[in-house]
PDB file of N, CA and C in Angstrom:
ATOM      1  N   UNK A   1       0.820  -1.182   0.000  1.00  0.00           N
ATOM      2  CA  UNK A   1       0.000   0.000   0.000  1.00  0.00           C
ATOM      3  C   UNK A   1       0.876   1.263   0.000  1.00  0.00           C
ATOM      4  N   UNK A   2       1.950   1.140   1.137  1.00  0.00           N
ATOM      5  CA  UNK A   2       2.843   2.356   0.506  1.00  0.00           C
ATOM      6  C   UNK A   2       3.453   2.403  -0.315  1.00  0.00           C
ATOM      7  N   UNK A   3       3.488   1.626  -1.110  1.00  0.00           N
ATOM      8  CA  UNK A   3       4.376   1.434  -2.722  1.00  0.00           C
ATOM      9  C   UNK A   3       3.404   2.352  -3.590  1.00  0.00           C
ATOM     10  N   UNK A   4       2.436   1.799  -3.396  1.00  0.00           N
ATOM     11  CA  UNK A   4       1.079   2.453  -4.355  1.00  0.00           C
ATOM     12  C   UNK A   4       1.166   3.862  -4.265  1.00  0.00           C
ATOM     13  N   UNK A   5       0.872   4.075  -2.765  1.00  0.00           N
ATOM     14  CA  UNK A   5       0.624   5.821  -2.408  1.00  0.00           C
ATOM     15  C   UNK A   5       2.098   6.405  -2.980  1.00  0.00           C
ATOM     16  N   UNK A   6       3.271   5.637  -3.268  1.00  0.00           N
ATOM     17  CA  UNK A   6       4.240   6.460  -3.966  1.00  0.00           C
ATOM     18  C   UNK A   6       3.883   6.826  -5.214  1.00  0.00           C
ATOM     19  N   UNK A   7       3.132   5.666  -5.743  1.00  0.00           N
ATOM     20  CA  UNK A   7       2.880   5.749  -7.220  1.00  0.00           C
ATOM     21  C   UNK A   7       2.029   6.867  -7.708  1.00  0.00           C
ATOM     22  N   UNK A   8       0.939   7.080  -6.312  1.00  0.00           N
ATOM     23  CA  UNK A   8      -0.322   8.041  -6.695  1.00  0.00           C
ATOM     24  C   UNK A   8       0.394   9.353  -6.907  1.00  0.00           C
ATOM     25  N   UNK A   9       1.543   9.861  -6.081  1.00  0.00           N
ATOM     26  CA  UNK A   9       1.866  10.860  -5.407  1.00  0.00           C
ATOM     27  C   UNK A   9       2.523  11.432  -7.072  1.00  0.00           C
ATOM     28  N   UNK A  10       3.316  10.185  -7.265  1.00  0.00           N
ATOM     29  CA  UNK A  10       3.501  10.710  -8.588  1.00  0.00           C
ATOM     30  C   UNK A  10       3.250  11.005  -9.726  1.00  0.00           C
ATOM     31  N   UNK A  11       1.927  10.270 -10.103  1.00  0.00           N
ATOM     32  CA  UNK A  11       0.879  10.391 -10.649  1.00  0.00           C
ATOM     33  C   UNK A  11       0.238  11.935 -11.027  1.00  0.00           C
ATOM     34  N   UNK A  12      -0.374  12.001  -9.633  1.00  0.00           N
ATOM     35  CA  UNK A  12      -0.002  13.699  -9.324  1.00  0.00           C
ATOM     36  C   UNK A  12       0.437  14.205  -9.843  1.00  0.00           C
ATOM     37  N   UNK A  13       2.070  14.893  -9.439  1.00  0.00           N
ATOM     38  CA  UNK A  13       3.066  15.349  -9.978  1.00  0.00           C
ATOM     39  C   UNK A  13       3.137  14.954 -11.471  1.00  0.00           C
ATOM     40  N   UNK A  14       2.906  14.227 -12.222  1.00  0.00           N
ATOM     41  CA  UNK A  14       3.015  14.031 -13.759  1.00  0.00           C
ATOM     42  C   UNK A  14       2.035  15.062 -14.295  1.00  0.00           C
ATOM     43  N   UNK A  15       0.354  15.114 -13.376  1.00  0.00           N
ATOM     44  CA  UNK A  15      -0.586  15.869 -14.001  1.00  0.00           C
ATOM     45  C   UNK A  15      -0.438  17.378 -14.209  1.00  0.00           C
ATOM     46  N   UNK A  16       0.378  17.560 -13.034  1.00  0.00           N
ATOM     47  CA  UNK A  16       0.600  19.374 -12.567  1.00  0.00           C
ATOM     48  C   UNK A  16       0.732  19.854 -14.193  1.00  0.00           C
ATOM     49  N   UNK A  17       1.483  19.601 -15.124  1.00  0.00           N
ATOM     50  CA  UNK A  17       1.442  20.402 -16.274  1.00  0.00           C
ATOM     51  C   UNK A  17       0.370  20.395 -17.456  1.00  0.00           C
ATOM     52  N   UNK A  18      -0.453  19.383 -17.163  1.00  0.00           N
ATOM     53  CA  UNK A  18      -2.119  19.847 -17.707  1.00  0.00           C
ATOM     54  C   UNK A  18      -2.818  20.429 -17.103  1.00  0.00           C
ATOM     55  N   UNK A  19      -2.343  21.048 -15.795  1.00  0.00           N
ATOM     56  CA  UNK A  19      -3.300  22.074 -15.504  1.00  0.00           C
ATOM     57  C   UNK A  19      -3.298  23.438 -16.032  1.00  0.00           C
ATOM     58  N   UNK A  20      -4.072  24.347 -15.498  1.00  0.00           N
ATOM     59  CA  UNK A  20      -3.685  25.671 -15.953  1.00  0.00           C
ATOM     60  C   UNK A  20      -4.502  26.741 -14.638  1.00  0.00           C
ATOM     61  N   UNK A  21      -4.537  27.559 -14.698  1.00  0.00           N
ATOM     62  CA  UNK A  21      -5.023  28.831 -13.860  1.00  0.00           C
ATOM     63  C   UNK A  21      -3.706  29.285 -13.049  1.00  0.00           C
ATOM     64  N   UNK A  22      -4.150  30.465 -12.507  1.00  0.00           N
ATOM     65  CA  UNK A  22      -2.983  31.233 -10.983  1.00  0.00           C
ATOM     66  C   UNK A  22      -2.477  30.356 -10.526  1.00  0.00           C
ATOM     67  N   UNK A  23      -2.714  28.908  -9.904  1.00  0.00           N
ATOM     68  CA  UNK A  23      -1.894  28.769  -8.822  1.00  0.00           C
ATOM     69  C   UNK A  23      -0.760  27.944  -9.883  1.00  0.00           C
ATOM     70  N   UNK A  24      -0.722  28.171 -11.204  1.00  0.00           N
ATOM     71  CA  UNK A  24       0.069  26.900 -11.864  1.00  0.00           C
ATOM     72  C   UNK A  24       1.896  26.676 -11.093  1.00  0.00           C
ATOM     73  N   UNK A  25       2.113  28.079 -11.192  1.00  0.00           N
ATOM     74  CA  UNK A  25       3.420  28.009 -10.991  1.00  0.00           C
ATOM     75  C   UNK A  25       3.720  27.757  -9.415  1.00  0.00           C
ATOM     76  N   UNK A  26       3.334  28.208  -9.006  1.00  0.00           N
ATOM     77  CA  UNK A  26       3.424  27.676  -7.484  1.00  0.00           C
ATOM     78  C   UNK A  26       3.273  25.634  -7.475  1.00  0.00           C
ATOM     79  N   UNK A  27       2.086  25.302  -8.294  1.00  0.00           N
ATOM     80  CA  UNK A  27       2.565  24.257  -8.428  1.00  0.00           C
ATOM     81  C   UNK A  27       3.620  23.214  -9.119  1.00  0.00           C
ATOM     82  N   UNK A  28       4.043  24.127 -10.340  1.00  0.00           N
ATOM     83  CA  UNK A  28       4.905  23.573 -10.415  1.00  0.00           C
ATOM     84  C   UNK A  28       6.455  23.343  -9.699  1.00  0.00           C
ATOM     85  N   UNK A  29       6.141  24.350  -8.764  1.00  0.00           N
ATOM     86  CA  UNK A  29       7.193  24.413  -7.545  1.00  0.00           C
ATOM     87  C   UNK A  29       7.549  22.923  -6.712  1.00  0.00           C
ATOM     88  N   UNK A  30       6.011  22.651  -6.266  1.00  0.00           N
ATOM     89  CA  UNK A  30       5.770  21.765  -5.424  1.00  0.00           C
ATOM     90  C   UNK A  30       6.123  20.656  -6.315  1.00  0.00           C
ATOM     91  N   UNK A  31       5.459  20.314  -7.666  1.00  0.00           N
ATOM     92  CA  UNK A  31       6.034  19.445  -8.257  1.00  0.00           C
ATOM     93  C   UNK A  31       7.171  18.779  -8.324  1.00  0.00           C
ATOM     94  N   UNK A  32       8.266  20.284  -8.590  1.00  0.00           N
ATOM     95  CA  UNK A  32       9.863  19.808  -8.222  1.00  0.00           C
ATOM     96  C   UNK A  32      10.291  19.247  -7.332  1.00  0.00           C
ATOM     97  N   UNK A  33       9.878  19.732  -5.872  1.00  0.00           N
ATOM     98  CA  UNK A  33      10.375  19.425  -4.802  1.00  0.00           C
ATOM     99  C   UNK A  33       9.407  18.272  -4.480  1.00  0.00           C
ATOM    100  N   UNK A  34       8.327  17.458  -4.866  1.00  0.00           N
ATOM    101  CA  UNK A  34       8.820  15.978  -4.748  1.00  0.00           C
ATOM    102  C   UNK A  34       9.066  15.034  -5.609  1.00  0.00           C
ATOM    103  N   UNK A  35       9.163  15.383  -7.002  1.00  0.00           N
ATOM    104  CA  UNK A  35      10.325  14.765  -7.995  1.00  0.00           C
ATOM    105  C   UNK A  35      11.306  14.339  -7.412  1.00  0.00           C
ATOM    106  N   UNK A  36      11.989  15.871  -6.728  1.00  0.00           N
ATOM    107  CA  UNK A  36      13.169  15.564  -6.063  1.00  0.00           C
ATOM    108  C   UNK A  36      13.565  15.207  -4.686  1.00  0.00           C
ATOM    109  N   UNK A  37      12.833  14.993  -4.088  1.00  0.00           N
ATOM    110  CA  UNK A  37      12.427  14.060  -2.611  1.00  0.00           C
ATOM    111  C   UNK A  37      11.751  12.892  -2.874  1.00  0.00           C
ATOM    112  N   UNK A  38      11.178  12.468  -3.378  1.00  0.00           N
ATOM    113  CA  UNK A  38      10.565  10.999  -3.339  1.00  0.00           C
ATOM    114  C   UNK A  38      11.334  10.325  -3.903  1.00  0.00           C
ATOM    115  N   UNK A  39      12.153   9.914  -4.348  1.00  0.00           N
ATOM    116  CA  UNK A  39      13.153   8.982  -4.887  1.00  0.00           C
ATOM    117  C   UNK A  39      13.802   8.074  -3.267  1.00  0.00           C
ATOM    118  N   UNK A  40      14.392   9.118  -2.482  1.00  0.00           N
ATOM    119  CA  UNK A  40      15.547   8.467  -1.110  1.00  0.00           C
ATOM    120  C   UNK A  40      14.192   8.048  -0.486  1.00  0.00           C
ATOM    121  N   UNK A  41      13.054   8.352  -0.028  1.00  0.00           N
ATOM    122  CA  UNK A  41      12.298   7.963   0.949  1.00  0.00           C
ATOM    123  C   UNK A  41      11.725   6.536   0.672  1.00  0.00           C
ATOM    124  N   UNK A  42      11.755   6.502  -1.408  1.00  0.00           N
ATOM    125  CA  UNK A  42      11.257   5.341  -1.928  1.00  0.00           C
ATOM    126  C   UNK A  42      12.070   4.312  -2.027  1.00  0.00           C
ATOM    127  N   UNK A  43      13.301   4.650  -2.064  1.00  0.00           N
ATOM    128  CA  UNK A  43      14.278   3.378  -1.965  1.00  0.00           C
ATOM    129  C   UNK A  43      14.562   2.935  -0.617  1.00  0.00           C
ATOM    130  N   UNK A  44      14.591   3.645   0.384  1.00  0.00           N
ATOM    131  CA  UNK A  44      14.599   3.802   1.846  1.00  0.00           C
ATOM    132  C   UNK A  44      13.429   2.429   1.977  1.00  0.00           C
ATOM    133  N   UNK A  45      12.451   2.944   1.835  1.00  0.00           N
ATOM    134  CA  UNK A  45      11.217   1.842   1.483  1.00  0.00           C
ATOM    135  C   UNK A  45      11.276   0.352   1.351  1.00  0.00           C
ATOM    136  N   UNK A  46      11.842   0.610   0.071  1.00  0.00           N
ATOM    137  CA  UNK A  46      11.943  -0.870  -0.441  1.00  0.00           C
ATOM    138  C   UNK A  46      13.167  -1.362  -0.094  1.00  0.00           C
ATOM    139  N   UNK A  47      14.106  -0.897   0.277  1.00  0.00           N
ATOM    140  CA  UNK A  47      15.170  -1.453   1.020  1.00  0.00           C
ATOM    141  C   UNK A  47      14.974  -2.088   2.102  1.00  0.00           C
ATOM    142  N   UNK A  48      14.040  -1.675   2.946  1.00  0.00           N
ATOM    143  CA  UNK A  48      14.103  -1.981   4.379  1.00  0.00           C
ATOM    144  C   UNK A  48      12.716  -3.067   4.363  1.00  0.00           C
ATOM    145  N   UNK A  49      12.091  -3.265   3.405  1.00  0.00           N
ATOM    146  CA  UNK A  49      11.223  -4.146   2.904  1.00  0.00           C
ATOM    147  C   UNK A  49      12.060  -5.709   2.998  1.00  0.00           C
ATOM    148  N   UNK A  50      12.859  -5.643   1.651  1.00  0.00           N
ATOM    149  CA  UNK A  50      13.797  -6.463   1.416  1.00  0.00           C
ATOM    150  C   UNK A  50      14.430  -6.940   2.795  1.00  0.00           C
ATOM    151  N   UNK A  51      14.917  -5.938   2.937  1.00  0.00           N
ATOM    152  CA  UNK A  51      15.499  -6.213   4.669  1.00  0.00           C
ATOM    153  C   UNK A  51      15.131  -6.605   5.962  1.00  0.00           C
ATOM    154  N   UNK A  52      13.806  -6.338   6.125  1.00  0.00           N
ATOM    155  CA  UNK A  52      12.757  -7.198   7.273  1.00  0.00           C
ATOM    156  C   UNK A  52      12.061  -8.574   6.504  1.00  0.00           C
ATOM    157  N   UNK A  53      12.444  -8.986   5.028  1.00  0.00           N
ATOM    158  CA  UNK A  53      12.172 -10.156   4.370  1.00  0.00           C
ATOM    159  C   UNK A  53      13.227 -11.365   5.100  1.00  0.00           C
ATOM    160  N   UNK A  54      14.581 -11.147   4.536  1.00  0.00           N
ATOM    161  CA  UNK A  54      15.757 -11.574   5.415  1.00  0.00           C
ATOM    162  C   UNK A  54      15.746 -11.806   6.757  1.00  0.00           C
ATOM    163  N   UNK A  55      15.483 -10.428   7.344  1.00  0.00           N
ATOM    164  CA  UNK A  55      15.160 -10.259   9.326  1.00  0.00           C
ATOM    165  C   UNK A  55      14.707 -11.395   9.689  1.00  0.00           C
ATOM    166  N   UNK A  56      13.613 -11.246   9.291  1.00  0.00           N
ATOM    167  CA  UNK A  56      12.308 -12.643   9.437  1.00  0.00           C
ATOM    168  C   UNK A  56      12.611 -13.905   8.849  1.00  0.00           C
ATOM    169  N   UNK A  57      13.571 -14.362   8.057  1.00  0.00           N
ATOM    170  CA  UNK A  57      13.808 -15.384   7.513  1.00  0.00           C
ATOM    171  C   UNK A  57      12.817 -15.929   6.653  1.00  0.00           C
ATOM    172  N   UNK A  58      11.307 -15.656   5.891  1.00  0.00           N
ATOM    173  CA  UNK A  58      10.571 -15.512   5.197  1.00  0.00           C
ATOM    174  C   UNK A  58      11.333 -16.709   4.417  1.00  0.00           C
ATOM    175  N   UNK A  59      10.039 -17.762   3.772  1.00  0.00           N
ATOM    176  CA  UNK A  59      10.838 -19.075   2.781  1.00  0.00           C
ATOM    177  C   UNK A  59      11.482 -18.041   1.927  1.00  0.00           C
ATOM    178  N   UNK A  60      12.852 -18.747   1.327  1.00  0.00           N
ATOM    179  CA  UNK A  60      13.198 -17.956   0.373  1.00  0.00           C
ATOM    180  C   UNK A  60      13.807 -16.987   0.557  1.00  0.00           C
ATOM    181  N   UNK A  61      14.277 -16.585   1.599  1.00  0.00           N
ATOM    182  CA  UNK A  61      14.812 -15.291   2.176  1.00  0.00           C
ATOM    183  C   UNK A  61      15.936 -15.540   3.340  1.00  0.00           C
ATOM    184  N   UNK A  62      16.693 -16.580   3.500  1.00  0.00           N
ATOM    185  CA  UNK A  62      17.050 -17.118   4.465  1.00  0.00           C
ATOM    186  C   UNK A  62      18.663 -16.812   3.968  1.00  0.00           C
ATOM    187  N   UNK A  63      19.381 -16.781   4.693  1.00  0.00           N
ATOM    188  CA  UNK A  63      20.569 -16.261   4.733  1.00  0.00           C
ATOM    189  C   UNK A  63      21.584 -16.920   5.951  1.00  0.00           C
ATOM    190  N   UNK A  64      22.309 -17.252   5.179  1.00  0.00           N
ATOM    191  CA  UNK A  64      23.414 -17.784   6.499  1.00  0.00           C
ATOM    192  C   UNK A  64      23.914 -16.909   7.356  1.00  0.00           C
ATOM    193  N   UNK A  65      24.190 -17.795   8.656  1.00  0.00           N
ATOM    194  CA  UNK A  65      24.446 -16.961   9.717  1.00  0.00           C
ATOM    195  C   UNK A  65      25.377 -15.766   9.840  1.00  0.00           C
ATOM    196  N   UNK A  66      26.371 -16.075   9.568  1.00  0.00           N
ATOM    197  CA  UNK A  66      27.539 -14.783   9.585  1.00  0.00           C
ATOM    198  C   UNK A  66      26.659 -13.508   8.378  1.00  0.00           C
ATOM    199  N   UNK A  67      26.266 -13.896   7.350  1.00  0.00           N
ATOM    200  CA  UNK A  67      25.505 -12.908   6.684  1.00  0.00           C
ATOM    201  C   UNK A  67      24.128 -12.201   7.183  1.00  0.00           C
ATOM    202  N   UNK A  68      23.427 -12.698   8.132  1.00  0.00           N
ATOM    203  CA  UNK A  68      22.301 -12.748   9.041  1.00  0.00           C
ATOM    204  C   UNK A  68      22.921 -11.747  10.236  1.00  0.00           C
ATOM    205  N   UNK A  69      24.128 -11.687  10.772  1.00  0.00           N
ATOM    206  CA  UNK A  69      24.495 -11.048  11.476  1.00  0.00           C
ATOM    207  C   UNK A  69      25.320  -9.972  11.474  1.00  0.00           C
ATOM    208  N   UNK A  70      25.860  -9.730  10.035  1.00  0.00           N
ATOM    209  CA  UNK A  70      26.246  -8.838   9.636  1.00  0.00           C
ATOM    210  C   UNK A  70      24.840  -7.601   8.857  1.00  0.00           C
ATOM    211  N   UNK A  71      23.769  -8.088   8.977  1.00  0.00           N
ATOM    212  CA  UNK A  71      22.603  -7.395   8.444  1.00  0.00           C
ATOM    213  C   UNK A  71      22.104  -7.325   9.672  1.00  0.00           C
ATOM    214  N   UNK A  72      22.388  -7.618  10.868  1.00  0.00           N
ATOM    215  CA  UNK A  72      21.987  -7.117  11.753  1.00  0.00           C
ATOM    216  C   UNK A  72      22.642  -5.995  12.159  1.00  0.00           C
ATOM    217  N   UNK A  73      24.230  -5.756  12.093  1.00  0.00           N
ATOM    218  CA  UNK A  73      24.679  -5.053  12.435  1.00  0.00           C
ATOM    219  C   UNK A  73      24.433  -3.865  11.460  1.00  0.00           C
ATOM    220  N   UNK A  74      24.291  -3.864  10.162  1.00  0.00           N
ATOM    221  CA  UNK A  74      24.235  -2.732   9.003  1.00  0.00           C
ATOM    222  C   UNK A  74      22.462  -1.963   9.543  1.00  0.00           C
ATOM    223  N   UNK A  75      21.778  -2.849   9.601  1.00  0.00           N
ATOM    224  CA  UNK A  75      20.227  -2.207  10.370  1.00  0.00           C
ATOM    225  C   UNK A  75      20.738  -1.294  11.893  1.00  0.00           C
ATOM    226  N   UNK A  76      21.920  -1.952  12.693  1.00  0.00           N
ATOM    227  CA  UNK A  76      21.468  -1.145  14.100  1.00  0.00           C
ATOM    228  C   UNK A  76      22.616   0.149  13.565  1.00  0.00           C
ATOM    229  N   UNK A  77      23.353   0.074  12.574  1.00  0.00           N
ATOM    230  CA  UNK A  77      24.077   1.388  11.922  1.00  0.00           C
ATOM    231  C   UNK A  77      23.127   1.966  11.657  1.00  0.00           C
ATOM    232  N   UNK A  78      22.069   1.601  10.987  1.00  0.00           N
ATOM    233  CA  UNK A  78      21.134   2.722  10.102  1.00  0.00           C
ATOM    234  C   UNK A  78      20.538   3.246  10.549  1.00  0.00           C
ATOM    235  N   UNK A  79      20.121   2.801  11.938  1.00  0.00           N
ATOM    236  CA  UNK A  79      19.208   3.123  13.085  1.00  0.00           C
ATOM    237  C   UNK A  79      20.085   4.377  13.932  1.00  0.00           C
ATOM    238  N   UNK A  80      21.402   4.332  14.257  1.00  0.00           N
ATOM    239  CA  UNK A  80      22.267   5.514  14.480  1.00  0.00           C
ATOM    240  C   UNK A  80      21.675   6.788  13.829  1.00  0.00           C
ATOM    241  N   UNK A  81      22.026   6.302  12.799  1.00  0.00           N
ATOM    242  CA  UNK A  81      22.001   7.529  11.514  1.00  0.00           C
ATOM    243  C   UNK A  81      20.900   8.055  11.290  1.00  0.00           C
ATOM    244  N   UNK A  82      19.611   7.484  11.225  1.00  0.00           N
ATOM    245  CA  UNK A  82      18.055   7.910  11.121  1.00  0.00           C
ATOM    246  C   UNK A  82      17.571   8.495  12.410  1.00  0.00           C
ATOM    247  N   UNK A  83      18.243   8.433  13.848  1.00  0.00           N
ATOM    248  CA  UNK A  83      17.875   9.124  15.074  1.00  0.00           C
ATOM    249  C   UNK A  83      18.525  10.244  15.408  1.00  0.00           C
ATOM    250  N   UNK A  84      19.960  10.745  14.468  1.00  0.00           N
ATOM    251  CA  UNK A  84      20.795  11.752  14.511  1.00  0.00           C
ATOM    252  C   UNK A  84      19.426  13.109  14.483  1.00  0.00           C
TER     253      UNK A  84
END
């Protein structure tokens, strides 16, 4: 579902230039700025998707130990960095 709502968002943003009236340019403002913000939040996303697939050991997703624990350690790094 949040994959989708990325999709809508951009969706959106594709339409902004068939519009027309006063507020156009202001929207095309907004447009830019999440062109250019939704990309890191969306890979952020699906990264950490992938990554609680593994976590969980999910069939198919299973990973040997030393690699299992080195993705533990790269998650409690990321977790540093996202509470800065």
């Amino acid at each position: 579902m949040i994959n989708k709502n990325f999709d809508t968002v951009r969706a959106f943003a594709d339409a902004i230039p068939l519009e027309f009236g006063a507020s156009r340019e202001p929207d095309f403002a907004w447009r830019n700025r999440i062109l250019q913000a939704q990309p890191q939040p969306r890979m952020l996303f699906l990264t950490r998707i992938a990554q609680w697939k593994y976590r969980a050991r999910l069939p198919g997703f299973e990973l040997p130990p030393p690699v299992h624990e080195a993705l533990q350690e790269f998650d409690d790094e990321l977790k540093k960095g996202l509470e800065l």
